[in-house]
Protein backbone atom coordinates (compact mmCIF):
# COMPACT_ATOMS: atom_id res chain seq x y z
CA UNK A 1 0.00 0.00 0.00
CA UNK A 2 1.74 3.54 -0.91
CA UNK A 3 1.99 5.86 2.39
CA UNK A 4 -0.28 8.78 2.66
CA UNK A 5 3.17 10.50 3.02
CA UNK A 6 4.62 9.39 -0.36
CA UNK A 7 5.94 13.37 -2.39
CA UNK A 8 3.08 12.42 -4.99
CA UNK A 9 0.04 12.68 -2.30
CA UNK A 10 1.57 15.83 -0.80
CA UNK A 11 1.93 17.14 -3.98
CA UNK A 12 -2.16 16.23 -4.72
CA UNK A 13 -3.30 17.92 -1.48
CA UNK A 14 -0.92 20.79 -1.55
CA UNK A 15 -3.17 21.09 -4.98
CA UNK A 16 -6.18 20.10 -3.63
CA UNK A 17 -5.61 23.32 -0.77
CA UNK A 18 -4.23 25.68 -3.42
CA UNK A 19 -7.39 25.18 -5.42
CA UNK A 20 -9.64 25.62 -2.23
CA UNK A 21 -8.04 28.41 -1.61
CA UNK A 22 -8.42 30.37 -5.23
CA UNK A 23 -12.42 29.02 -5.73
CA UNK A 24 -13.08 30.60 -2.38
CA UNK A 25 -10.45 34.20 -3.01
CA UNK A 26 -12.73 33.69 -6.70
CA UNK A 27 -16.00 34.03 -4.92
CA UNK A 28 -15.39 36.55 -2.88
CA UNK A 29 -13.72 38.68 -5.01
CA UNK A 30 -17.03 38.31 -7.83
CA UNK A 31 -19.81 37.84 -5.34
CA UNK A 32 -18.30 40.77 -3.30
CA UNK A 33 -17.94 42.86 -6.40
CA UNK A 34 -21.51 42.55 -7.55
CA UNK A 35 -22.95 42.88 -3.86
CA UNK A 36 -21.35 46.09 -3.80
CA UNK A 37 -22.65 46.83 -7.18
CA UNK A 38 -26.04 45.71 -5.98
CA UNK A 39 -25.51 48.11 -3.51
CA UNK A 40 -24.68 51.09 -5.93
CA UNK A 41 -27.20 50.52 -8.44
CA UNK A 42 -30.38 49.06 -6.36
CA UNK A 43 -29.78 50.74 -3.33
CA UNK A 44 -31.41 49.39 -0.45
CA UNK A 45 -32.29 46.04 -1.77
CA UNK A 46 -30.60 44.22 0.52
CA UNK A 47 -31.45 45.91 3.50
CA UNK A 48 -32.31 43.57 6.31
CA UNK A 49 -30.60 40.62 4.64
CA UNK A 50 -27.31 40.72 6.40
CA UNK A 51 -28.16 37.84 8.76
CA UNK A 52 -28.90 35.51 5.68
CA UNK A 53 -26.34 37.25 4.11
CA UNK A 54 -23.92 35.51 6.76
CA UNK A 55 -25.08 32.18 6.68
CA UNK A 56 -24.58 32.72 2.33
CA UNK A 57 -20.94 33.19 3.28
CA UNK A 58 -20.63 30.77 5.60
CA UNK A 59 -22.34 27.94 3.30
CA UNK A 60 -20.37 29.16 0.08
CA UNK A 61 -16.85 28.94 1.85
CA UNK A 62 -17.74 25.53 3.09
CA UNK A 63 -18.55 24.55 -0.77
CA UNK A 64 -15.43 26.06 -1.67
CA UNK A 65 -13.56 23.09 0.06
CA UNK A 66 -15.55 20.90 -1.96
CA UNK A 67 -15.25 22.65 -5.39
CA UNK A 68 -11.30 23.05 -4.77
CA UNK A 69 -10.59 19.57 -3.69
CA UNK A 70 -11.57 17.55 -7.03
CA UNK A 71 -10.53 20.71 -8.78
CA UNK A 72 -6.83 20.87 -7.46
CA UNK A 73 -6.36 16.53 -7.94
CA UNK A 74 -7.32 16.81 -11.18
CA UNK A 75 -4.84 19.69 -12.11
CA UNK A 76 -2.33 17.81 -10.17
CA UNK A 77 -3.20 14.70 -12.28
CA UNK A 78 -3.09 16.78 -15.62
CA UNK A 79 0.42 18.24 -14.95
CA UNK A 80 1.96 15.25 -13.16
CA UNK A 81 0.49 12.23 -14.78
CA UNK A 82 -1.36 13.36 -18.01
CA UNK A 83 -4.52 11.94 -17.11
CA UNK A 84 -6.73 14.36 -18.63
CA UNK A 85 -8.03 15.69 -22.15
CA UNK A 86 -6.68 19.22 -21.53
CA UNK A 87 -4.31 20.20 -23.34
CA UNK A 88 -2.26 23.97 -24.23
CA UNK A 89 -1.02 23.15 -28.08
CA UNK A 90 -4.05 24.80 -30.02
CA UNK A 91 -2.60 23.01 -33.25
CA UNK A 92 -3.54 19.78 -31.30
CA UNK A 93 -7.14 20.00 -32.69
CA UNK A 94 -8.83 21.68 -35.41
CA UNK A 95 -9.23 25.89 -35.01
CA UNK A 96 -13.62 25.05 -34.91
CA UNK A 97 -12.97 22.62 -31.89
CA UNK A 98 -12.32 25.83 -29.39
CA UNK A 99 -16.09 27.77 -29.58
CA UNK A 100 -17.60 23.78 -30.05
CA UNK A 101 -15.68 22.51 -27.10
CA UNK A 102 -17.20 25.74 -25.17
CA UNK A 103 -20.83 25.50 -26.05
CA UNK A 104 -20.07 21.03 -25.47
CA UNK A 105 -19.13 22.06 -22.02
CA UNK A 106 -21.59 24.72 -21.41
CA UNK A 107 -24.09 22.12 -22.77
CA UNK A 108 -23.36 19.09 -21.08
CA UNK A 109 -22.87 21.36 -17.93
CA UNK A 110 -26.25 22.78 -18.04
CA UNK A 111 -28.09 19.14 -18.40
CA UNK A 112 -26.25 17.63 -15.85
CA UNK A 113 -27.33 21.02 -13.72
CA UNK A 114 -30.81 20.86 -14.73
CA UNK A 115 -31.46 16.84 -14.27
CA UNK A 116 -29.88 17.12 -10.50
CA UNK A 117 -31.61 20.34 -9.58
CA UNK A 118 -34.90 18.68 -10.21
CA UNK A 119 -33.82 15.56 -8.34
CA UNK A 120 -32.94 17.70 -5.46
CA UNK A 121 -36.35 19.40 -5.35
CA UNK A 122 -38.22 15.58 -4.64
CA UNK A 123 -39.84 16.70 -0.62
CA UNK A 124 -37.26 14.44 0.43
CA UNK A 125 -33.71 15.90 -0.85
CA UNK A 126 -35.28 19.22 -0.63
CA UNK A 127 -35.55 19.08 3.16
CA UNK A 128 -32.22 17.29 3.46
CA UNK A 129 -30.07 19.38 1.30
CA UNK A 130 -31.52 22.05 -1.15
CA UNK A 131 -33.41 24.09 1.89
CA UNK A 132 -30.15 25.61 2.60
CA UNK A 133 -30.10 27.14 -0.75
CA UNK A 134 -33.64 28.09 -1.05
CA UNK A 135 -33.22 29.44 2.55
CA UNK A 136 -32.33 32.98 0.28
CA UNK A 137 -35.09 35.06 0.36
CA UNK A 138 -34.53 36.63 -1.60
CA UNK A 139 -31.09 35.44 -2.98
CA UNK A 140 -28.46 37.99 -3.16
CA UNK A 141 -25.29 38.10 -5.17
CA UNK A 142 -23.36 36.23 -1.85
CA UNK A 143 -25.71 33.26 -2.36
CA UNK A 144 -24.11 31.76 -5.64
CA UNK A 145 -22.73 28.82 -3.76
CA UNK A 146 -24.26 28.37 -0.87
CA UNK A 147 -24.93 24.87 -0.58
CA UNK A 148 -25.67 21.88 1.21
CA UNK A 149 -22.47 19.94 0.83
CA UNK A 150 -24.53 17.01 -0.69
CA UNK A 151 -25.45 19.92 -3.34
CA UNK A 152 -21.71 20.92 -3.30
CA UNK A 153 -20.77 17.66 -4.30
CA UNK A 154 -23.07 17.29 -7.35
CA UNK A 155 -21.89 20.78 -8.80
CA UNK A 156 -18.54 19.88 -8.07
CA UNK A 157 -17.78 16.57 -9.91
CA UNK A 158 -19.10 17.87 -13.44
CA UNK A 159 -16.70 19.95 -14.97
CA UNK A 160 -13.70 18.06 -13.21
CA UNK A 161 -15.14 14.31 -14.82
CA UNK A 162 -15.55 16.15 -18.26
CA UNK A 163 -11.84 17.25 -18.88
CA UNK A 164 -11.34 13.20 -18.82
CA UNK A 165 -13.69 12.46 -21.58
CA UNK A 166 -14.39 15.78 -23.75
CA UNK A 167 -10.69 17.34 -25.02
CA UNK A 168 -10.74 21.14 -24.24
CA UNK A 169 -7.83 23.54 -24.17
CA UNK A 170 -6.51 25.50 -20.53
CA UNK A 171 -8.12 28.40 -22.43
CA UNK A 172 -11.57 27.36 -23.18
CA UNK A 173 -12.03 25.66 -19.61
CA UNK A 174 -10.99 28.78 -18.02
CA UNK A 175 -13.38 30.32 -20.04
CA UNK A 176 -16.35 27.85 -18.85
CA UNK A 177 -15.05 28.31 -15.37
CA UNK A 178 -15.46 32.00 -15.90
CA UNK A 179 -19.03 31.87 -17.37
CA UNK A 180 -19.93 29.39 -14.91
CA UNK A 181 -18.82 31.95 -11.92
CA UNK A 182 -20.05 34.63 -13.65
CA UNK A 183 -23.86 33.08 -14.66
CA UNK A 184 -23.88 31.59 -10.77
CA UNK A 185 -23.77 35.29 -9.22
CA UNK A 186 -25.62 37.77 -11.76
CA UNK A 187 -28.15 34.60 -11.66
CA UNK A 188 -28.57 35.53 -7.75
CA UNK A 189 -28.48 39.35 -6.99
CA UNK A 190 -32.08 40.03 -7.10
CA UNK A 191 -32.14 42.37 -10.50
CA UNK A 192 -31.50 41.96 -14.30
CA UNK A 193 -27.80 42.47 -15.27
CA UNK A 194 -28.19 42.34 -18.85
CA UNK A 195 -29.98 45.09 -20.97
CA UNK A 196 -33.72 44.35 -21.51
CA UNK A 197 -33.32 44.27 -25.41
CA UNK A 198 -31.40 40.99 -25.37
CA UNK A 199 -33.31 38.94 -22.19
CA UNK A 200 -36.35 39.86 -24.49
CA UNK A 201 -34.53 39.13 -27.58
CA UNK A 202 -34.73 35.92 -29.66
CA UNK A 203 -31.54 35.14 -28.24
CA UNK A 204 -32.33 35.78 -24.74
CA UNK A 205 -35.26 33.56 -25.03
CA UNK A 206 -32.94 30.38 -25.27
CA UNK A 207 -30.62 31.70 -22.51
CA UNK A 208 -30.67 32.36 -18.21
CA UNK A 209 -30.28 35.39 -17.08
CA UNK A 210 -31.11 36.62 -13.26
CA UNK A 211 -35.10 37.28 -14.25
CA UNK A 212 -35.46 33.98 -15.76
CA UNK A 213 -33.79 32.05 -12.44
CA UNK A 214 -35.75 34.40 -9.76
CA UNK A 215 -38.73 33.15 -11.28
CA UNK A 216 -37.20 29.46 -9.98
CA UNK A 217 -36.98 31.06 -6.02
CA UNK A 218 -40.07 32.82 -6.44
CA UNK A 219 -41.93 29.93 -7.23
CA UNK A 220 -39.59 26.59 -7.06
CA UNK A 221 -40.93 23.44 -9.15
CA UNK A 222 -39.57 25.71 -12.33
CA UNK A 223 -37.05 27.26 -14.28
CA UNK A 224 -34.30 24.36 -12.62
CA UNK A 225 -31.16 25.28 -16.10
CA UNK A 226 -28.21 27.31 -15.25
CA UNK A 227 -26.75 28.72 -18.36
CA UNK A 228 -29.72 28.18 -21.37
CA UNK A 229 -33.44 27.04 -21.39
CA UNK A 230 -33.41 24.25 -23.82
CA UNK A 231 -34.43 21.19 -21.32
CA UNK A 232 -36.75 23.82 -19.69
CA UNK A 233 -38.53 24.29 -22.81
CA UNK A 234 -38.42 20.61 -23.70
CA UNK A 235 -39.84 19.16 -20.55
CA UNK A 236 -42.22 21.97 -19.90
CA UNK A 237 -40.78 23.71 -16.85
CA UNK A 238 -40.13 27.03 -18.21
CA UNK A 239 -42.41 29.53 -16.32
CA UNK A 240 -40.97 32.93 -17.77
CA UNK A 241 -39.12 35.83 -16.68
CA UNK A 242 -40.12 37.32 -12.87
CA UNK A 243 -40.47 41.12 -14.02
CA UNK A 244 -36.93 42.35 -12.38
């Protein structure tokens, strides 16, 4: 049996901790940074909230162990071992693989999101784990990842089990990681982000913004996709925009 002291599994858990450490710095730099332009632009809507607004940061740090952990042994196994499909020559695969690799990842990303956020509304994993999310009332830009850590887990094996199956190169994945960071906060502060001529835009009809997702904590057994509306509109959980 190798010893948990063996160079290789320091070197995975110094990775694992260096990872924790930059998905939590990453949310409170972005969540932080659009609470405070919350705070300029909607003044006052989150008076009364800084209780919840706690237990949001308390929740979210606590996910960011769980995020960083698969996160920093996979990009010890990429660099160390080659075990993954990333890769940094962008000769390796045709020029069209980069934007189809992004909208694969976004894709695949947003079914697995949608399939296990309606699993975790069933009464039973509600109460057990999803509460703690839905405990925002209203959400506010702090609330992107707080979660249960049985939630945690689910959104944190995704993008970590696709780089072993779906080549992508260190640029487009730190563009999904981007979007994905970026679509889990504006999703959460409480107003629309984006201008009203693209969320009512053909476009914007196929795609999540915050009105579309407060419609989902307004009114729960809807709206469950993170990034577009596809298997909303296909399995007849789309309820609309809440008017933001």
């Amino acid at each position: 049996m190798l010893s948990t002291d063996h160079p290789g599994w320091t070197a995975a858990a110094l990775s694992a901790l260096v990872m924790t450490v930059i998905v939590a710095v990453r949310y409170l730099l972005t969540s932080g940074a659009f609470a405070w332009a919350t705070r300029r632009v909607r003044p006052g809507l989150y008076n009364g909230l800084d209780r919840q607004i706690r237990q949001e940061l308390r929740w979210s740090l606590a996910s960011a162990g769980i995020y960083g952990a698969p996160a920093g042994l996979v990009a010890w196994g990429w660099q160390q071992h080659g075990w993954t499909r990333i890769y940094t020559d962008i000769a390796a695969f045709p020029i069209w693989w980069l934007p189809l690799s992004l909208l694969v990842y976004l894709f695949l990303h947003d079914t697995w999101f949608y399939w296990t956020h309606r699993w975790m509304h069933r009464p039973r994993v509600f109460r057990l784990a999803h509460a703690v999310h839905h405990a925002s009332k209203p959400p506010t830009a702090w609330a992107a990842m707080s979660f249960h850590p049985i939630e945690a887990v689910t959104g944190a094996i995704v993008i970590p089990a696709l780089v072993f199956v779906v080549p992508v190169h260190i640029g487009v994945l730190g563009l999904v990681l981007a979007i994905m960071t970026l679509m889990g906060v504006t999703n959460h502060m409480g107003w629309e982000l984006f201008p009203r001529r693209l969320v009512h835009s053909r476009l914007g009809n196929w795609l999540i913004t915050a009105s579309h997702h407060q419609r989902h904590h307004e009114s729960y057994l809807c709206n469950y996709g993170l990034y577009f509306r596809v298997w909303d509109r296909l399995c007849g959980t789309d309820r609309g925009l809440s008017p933001l």
